[in-house]
N, C-alpha and C. Protein backbone atom coordinates (compact mmCIF):
# COMPACT_ATOMS: atom_id res chain seq x y z
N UNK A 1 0.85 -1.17 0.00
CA UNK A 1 0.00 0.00 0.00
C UNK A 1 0.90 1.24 0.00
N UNK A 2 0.95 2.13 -0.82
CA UNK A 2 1.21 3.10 -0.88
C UNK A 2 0.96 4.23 0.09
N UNK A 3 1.84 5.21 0.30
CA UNK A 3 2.30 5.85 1.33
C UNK A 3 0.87 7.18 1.32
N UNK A 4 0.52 7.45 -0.01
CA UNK A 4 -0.85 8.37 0.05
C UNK A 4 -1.91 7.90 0.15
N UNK A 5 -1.74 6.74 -0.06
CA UNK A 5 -3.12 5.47 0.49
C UNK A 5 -3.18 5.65 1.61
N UNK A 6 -1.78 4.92 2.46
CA UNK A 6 -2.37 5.29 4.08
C UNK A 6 -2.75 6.71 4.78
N UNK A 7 -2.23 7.63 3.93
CA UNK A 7 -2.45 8.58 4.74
C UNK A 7 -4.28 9.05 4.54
N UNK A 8 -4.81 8.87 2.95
CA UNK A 8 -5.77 9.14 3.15
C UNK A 8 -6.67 8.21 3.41
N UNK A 9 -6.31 7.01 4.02
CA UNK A 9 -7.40 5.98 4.88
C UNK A 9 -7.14 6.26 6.16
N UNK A 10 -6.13 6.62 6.37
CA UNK A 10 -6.10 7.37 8.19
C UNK A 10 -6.87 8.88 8.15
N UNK A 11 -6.69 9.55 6.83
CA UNK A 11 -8.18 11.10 7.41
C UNK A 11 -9.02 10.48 7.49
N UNK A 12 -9.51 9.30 6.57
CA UNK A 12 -10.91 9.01 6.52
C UNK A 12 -11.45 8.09 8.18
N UNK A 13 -10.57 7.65 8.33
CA UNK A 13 -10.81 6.88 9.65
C UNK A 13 -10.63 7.78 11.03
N UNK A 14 -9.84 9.01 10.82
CA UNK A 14 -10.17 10.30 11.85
C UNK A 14 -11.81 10.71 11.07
N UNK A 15 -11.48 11.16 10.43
CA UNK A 15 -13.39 11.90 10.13
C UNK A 15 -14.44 10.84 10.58
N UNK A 16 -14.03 9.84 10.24
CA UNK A 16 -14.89 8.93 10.63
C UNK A 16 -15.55 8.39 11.98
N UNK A 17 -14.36 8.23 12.87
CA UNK A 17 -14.64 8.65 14.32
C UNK A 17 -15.05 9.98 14.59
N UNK A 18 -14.92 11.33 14.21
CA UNK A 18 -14.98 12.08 14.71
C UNK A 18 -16.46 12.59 14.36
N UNK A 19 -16.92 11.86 13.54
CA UNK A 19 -18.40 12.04 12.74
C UNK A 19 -18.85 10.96 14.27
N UNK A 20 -18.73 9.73 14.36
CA UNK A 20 -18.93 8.90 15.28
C UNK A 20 -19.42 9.62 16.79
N UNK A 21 -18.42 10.19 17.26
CA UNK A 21 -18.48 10.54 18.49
C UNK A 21 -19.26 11.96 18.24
N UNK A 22 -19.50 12.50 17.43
CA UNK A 22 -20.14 13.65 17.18
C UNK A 22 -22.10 13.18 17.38
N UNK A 23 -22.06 12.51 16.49
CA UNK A 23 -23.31 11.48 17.04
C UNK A 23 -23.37 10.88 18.36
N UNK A 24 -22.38 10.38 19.09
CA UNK A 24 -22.66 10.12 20.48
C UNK A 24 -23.08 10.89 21.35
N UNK A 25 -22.36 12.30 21.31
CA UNK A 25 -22.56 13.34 22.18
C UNK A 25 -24.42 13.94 21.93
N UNK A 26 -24.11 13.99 20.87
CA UNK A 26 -26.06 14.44 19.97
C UNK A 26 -26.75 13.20 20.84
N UNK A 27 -26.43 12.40 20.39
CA UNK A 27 -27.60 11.04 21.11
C UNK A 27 -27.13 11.37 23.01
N UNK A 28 -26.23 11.51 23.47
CA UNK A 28 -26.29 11.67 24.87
C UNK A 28 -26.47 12.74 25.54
N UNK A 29 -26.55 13.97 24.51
CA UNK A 29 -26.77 15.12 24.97
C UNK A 29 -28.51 14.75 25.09
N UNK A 30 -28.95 14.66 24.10
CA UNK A 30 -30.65 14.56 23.89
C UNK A 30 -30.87 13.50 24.95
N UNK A 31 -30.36 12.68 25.08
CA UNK A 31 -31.40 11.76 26.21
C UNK A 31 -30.88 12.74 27.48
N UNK A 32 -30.01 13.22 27.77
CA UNK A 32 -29.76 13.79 29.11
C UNK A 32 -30.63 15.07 29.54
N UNK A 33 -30.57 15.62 28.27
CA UNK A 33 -31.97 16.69 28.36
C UNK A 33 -33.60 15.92 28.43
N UNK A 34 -33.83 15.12 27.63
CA UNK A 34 -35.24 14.10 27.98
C UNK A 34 -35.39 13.89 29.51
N UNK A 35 -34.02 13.00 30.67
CA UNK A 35 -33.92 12.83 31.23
C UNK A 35 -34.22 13.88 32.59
N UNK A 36 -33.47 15.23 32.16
CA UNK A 36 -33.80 16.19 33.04
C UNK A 36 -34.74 16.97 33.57
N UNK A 37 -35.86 16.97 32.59
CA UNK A 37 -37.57 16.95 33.34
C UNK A 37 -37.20 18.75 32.94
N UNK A 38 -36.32 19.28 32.51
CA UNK A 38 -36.14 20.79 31.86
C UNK A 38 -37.51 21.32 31.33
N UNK A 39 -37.54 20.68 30.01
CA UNK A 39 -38.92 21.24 29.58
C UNK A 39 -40.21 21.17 29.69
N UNK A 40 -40.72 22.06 30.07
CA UNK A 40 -42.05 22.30 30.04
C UNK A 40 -43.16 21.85 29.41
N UNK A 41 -44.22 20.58 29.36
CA UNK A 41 -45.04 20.02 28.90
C UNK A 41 -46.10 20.18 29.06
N UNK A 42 -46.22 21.27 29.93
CA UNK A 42 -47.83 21.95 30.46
C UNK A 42 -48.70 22.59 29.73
N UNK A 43 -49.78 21.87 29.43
CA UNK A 43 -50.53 23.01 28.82
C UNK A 43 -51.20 24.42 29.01
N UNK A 44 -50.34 24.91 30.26
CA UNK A 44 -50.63 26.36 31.02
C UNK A 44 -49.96 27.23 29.79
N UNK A 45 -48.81 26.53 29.49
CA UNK A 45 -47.34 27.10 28.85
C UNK A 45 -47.38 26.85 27.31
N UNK A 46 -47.34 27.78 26.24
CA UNK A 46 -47.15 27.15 25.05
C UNK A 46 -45.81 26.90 24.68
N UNK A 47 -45.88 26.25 23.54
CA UNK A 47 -44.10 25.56 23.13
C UNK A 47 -43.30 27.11 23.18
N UNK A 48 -41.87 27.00 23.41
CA UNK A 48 -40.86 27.80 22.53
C UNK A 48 -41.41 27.89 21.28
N UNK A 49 -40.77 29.59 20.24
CA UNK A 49 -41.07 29.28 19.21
C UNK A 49 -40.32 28.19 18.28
N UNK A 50 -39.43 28.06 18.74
CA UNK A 50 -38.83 27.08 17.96
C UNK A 50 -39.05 25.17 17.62
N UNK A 51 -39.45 25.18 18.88
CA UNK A 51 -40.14 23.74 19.30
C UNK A 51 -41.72 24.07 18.50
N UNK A 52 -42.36 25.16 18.17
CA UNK A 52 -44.11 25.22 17.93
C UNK A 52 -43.29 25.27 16.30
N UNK A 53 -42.29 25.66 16.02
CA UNK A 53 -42.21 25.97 14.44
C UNK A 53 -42.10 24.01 14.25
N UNK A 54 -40.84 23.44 14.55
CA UNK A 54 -40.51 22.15 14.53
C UNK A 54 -41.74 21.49 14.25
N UNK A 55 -42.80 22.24 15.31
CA UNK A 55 -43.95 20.96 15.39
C UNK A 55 -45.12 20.76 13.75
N UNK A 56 -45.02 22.35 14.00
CA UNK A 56 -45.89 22.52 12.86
C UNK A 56 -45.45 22.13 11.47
N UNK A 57 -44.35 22.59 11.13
CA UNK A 57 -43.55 21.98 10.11
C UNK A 57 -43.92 20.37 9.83
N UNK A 58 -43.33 19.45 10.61
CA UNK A 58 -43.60 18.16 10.79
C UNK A 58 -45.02 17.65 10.18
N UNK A 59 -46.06 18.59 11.22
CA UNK A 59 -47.30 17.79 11.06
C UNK A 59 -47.39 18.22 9.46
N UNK A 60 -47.49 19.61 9.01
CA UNK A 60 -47.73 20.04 7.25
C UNK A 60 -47.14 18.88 6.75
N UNK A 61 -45.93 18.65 7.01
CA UNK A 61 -45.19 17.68 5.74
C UNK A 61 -45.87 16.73 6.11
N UNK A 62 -46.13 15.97 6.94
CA UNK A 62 -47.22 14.81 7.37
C UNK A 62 -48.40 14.71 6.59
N UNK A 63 -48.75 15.25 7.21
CA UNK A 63 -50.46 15.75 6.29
C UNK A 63 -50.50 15.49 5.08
N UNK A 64 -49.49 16.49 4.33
CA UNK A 64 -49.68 16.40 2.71
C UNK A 64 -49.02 15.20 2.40
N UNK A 65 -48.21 14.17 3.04
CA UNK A 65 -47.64 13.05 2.38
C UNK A 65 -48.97 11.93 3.09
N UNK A 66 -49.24 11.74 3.74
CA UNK A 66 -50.28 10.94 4.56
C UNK A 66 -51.58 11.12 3.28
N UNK A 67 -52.07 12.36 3.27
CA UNK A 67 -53.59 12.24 2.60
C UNK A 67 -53.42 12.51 0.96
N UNK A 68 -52.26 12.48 0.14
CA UNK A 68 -51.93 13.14 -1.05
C UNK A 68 -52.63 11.50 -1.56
N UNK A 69 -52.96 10.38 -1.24
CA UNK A 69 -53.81 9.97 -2.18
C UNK A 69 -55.42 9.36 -2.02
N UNK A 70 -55.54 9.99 -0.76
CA UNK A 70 -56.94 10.31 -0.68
C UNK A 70 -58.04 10.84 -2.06
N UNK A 71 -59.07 9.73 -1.90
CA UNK A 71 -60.21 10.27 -2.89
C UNK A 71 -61.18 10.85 -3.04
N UNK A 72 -61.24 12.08 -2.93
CA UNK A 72 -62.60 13.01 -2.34
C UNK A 72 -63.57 12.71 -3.15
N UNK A 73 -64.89 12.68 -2.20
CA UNK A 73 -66.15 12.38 -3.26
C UNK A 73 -66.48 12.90 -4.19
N UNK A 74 -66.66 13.26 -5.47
CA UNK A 74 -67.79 13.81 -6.03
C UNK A 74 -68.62 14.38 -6.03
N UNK A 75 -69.83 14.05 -5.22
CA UNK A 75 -70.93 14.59 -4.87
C UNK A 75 -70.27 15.17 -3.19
N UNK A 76 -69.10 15.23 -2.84
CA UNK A 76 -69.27 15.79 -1.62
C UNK A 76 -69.81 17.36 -1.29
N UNK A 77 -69.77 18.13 -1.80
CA UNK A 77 -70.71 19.43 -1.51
C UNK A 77 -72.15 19.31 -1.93
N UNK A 78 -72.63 18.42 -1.42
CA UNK A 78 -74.02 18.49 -2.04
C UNK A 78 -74.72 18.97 -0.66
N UNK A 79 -76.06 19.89 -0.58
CA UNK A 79 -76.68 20.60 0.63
C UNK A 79 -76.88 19.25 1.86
N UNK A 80 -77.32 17.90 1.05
CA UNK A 80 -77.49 17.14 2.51
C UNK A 80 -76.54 16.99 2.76
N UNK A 81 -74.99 16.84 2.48
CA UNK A 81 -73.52 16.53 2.91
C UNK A 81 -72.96 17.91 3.80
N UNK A 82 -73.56 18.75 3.67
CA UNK A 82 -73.24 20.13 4.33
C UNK A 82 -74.10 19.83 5.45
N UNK A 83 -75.23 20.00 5.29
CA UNK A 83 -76.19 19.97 6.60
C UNK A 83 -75.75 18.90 7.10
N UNK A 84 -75.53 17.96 7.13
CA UNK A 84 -75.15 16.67 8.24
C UNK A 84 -73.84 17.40 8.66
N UNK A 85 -72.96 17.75 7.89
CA UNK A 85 -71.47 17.61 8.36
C UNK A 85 -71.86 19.12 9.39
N UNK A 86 -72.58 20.56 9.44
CA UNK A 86 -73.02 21.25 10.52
C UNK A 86 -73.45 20.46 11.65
N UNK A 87 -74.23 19.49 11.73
CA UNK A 87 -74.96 19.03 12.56
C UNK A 87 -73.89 18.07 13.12
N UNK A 88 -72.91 17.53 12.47
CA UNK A 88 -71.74 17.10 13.16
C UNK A 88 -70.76 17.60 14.02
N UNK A 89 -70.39 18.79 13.24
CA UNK A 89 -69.73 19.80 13.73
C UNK A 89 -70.36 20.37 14.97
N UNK A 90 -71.36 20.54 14.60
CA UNK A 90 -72.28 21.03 16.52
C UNK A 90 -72.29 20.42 17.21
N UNK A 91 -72.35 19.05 17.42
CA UNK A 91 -72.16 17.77 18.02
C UNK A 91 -70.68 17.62 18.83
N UNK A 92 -69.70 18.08 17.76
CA UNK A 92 -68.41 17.20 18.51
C UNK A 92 -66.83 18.13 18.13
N UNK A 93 -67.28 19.07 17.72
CA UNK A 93 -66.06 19.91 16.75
C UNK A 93 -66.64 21.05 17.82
N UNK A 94 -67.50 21.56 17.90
CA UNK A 94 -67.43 23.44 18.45
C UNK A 94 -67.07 23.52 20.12
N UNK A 95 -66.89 22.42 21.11
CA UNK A 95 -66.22 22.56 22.18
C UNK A 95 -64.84 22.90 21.68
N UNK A 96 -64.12 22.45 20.86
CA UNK A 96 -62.81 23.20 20.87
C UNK A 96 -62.58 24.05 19.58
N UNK A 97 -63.01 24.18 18.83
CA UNK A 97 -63.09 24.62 17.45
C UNK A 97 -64.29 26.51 17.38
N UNK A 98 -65.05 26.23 18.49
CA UNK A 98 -65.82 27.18 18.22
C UNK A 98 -67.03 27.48 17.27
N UNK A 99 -67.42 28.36 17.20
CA UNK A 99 -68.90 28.43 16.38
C UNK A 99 -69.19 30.16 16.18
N UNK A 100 -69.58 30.56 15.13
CA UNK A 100 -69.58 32.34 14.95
C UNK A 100 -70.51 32.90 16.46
N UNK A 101 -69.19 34.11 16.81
CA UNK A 101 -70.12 35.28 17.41
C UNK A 101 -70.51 33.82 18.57
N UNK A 102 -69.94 33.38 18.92
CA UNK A 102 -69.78 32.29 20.39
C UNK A 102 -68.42 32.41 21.32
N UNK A 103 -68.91 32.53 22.81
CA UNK A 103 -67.73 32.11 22.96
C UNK A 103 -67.06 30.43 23.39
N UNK A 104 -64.95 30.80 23.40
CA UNK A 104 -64.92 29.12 23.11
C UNK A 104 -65.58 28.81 24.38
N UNK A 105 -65.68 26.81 24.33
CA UNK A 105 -65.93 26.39 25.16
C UNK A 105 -64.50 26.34 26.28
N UNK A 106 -65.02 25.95 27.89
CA UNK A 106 -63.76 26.11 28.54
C UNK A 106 -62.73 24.94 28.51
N UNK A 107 -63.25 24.05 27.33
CA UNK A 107 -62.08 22.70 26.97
C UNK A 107 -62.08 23.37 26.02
N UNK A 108 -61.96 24.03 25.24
CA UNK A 108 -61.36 25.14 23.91
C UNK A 108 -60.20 26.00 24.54
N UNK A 109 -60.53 26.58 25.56
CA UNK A 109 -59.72 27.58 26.44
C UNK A 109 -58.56 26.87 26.87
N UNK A 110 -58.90 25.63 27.18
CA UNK A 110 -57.64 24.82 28.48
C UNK A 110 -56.90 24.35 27.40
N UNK A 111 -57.37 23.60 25.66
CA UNK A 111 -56.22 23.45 25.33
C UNK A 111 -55.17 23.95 24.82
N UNK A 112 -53.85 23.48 24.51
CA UNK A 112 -52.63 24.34 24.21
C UNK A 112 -52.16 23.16 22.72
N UNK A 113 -51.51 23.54 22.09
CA UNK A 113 -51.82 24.75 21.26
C UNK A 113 -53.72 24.94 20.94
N UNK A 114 -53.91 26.02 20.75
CA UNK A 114 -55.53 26.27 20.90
C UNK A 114 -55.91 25.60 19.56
N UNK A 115 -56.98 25.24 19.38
CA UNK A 115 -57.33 24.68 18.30
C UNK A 115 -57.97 25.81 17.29
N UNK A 116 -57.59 25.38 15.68
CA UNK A 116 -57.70 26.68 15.23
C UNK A 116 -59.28 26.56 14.85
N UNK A 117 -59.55 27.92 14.44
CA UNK A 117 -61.33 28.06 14.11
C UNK A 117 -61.64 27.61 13.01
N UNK A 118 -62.19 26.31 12.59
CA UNK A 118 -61.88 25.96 11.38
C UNK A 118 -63.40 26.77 11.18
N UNK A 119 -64.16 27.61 11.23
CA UNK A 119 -65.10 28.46 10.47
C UNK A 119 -64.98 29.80 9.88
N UNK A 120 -63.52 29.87 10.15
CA UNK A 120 -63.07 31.47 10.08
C UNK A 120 -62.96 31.61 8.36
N UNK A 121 -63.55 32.89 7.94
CA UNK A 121 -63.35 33.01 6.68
C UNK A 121 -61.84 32.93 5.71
N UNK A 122 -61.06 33.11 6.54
CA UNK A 122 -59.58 32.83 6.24
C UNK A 122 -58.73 31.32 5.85
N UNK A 123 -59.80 30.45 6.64
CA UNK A 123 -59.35 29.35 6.53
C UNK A 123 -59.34 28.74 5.04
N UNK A 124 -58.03 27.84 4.80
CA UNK A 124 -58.23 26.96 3.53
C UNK A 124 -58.57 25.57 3.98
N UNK A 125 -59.43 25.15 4.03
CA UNK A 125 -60.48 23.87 5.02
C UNK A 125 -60.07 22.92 3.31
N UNK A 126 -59.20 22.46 3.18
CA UNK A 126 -59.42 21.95 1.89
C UNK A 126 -59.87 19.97 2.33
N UNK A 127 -60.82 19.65 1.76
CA UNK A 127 -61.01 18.84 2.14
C UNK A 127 -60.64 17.35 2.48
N UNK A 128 -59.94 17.12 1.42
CA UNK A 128 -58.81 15.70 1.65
C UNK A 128 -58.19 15.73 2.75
N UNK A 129 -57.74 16.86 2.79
CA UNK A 129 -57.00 17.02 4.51
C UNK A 129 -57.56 17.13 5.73
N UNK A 130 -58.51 17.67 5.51
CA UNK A 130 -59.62 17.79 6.34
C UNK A 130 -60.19 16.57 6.96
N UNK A 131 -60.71 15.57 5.94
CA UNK A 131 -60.88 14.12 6.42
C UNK A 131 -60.20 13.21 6.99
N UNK A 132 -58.73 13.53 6.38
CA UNK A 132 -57.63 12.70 6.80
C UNK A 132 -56.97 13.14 8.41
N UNK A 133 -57.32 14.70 8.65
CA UNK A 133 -56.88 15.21 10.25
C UNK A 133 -58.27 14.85 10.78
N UNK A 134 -59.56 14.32 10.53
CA UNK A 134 -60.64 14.04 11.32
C UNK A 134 -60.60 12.74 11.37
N UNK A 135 -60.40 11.69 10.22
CA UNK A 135 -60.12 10.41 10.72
C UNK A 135 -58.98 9.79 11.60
N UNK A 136 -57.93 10.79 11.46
CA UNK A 136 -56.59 10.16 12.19
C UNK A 136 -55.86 10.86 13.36
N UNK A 137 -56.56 12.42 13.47
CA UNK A 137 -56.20 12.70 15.01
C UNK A 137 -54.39 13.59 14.39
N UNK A 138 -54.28 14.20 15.39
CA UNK A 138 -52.88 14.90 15.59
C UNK A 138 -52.28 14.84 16.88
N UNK A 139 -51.02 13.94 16.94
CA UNK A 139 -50.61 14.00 18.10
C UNK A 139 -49.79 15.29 19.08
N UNK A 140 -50.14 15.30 20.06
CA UNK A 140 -50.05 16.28 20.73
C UNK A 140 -50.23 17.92 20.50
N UNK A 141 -51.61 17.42 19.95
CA UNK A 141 -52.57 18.78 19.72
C UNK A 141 -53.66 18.51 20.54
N UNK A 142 -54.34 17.29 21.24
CA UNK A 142 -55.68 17.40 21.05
C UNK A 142 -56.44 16.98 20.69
N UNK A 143 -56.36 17.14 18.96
CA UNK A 143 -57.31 16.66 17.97
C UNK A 143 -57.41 14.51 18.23
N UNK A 144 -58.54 14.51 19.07
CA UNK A 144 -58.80 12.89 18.33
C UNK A 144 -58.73 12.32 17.43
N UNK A 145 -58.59 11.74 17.14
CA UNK A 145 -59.11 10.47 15.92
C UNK A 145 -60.49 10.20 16.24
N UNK A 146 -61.36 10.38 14.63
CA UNK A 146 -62.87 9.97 14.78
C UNK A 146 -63.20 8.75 13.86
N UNK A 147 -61.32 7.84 13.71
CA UNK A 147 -61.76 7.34 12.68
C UNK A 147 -62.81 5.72 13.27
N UNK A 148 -62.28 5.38 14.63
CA UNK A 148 -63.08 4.71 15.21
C UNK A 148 -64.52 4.77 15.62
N UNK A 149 -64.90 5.97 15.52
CA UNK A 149 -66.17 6.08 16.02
C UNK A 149 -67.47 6.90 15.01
N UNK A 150 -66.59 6.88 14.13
CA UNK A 150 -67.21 7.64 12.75
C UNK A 150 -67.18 7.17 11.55
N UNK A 151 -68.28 7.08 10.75
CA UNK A 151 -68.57 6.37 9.48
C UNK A 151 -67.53 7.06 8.65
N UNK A 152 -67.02 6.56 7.04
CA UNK A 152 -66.47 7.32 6.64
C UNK A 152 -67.25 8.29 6.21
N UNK A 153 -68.62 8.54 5.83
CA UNK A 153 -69.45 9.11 4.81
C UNK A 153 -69.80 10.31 6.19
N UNK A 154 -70.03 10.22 7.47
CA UNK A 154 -69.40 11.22 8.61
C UNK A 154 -68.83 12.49 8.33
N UNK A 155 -67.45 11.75 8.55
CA UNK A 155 -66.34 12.37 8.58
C UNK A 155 -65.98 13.36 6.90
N UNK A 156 -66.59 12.74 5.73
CA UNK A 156 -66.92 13.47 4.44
C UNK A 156 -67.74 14.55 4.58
N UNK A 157 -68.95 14.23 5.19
CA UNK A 157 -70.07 14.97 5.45
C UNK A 157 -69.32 16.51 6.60
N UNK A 158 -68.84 15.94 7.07
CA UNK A 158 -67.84 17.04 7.91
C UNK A 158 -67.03 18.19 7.41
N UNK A 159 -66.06 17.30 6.61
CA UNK A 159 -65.14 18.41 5.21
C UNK A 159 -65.97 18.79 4.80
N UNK A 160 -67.36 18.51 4.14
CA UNK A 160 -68.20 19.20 3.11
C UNK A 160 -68.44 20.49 3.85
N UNK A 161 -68.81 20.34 5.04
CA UNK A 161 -69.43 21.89 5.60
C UNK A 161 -67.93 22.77 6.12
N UNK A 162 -66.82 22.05 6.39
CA UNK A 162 -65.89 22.72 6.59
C UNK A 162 -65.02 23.42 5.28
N UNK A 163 -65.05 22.87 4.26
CA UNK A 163 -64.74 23.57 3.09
C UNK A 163 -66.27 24.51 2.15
N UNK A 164 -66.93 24.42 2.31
CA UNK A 164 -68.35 25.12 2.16
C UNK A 164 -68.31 26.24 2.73
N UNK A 165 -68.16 26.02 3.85
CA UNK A 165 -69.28 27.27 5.20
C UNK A 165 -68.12 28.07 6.27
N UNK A 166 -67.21 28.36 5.10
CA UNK A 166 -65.95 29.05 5.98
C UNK A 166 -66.49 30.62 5.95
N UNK A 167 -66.17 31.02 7.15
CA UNK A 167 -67.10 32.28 6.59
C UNK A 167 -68.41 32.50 7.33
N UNK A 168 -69.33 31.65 7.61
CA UNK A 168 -70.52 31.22 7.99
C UNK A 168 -71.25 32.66 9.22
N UNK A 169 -72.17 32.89 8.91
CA UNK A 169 -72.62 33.92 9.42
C UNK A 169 -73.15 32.78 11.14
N UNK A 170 -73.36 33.68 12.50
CA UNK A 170 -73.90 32.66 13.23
C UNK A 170 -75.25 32.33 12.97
N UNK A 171 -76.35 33.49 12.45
CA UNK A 171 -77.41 33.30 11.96
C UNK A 171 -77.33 31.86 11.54
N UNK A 172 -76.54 32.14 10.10
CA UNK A 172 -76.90 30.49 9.24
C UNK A 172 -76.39 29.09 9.70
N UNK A 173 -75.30 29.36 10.85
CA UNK A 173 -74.76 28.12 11.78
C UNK A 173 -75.68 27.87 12.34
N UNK A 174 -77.04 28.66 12.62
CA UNK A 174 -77.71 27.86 13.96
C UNK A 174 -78.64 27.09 12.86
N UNK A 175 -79.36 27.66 11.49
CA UNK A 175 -79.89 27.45 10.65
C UNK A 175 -79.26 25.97 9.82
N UNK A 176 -78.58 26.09 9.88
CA UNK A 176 -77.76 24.87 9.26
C UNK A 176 -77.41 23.76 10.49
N UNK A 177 -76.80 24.08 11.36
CA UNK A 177 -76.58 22.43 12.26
C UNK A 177 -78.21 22.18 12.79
N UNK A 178 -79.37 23.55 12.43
CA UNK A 178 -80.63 23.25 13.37
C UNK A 178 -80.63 23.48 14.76
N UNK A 179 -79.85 24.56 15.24
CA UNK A 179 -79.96 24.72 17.12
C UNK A 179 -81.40 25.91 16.52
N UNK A 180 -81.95 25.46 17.69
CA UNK A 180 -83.11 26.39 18.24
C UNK A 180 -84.26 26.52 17.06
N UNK A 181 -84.34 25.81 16.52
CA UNK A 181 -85.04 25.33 14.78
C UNK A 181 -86.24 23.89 15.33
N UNK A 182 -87.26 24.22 14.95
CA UNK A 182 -88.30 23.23 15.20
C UNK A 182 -88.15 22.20 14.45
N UNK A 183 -87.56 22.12 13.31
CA UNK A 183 -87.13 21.45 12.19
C UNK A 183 -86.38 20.24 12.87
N UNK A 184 -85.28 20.65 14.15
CA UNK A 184 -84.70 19.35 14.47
C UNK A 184 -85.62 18.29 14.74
N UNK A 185 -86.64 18.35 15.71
CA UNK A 185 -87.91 17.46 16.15
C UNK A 185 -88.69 16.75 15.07
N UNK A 186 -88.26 17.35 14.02
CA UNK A 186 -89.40 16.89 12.97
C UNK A 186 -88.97 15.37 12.20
């Protein structure tokens, strides 16, 4: 073996350890911080921004790789797919999610990060995603999974009024899920 051989299989075998132990310290630094009970997990307290950017980041890239081959219905905006998915939404979404010209509920208030208003005219409620964060839940937000306890045609009926009725006056929220409407009884 040649004399520039060994020398450059000895950098490579310094970089190589030194890449090595560079990873040890990362892996023993992080469990020693896990270990130390340091950070704050309370939901009194919201994340650092840096830990709330990390998080959010994550879940987006999640989301769009998770539901990118989801098949949205067809007929999903049709008025009975809206009206059920209100009447869902009144049911099990507006304790933390809210409802126009309401205030939140006080399990809306307590959680951290707050859950966003998915009725706000701003929102892009697009629906594939929509179904796919109602059937499968977000961890350490909050958000359940409804995929156990909800039909799929549900949870469709749900996106329909959440991509529909962004915007939603409270007038037509009570008119649409049916609060205070004789119509529900009927």
């Amino acid at each position: 073996m040649s004399t520039s051989t060994r020398k450059s299989l000895s950098v490579r075998s310094k970089a190589g350890l030194l890449v090595a132990a560079a990873a040890v310290a990362i892996i023993a630094g992080g469990l020693a911080f896990m270990e130390s009970g340091i950070y704050d997990v309370s939901a009194a307290s919201g994340h650092n921004p840096l830990v709330a950017w990390v998080l959010h980041e994550t879940y987006m890239q999640s989301l769009h790789r998770h539901a990118q081959n989801i098949e949205v219905p067809a007929d999903l905006i049709s008025a009975e797919n809206v009206r059920a998915g209100a009447r869902l939404y009144n049911s099990t979404c507006v304790y933390c999610h809210g409802a126009p010209d309401r205030a939140l509920s006080s399990i809306g208030q307590g959680i951290l990060p707050l859950a966003p208003p998915l009725l706000d005219a701003h929102r892009r409620n697009n629906p594939k995603l929509m179904f796919w964060v109602i059937k499968n839940g977000v961890k350490m937000t909050g958000m359940p999974s409804f995929g156990k306890t909800q039909s799929d045609q549900a949870m469709w009926q749900l996106a329909a009024f959440l991509s529909k009725e962004r915007g939603i006056s409270a007038l037509d929220y009570d008119a649409l899920a049916l609060i205070n409407n004789d119509t529900s009884s009927k």
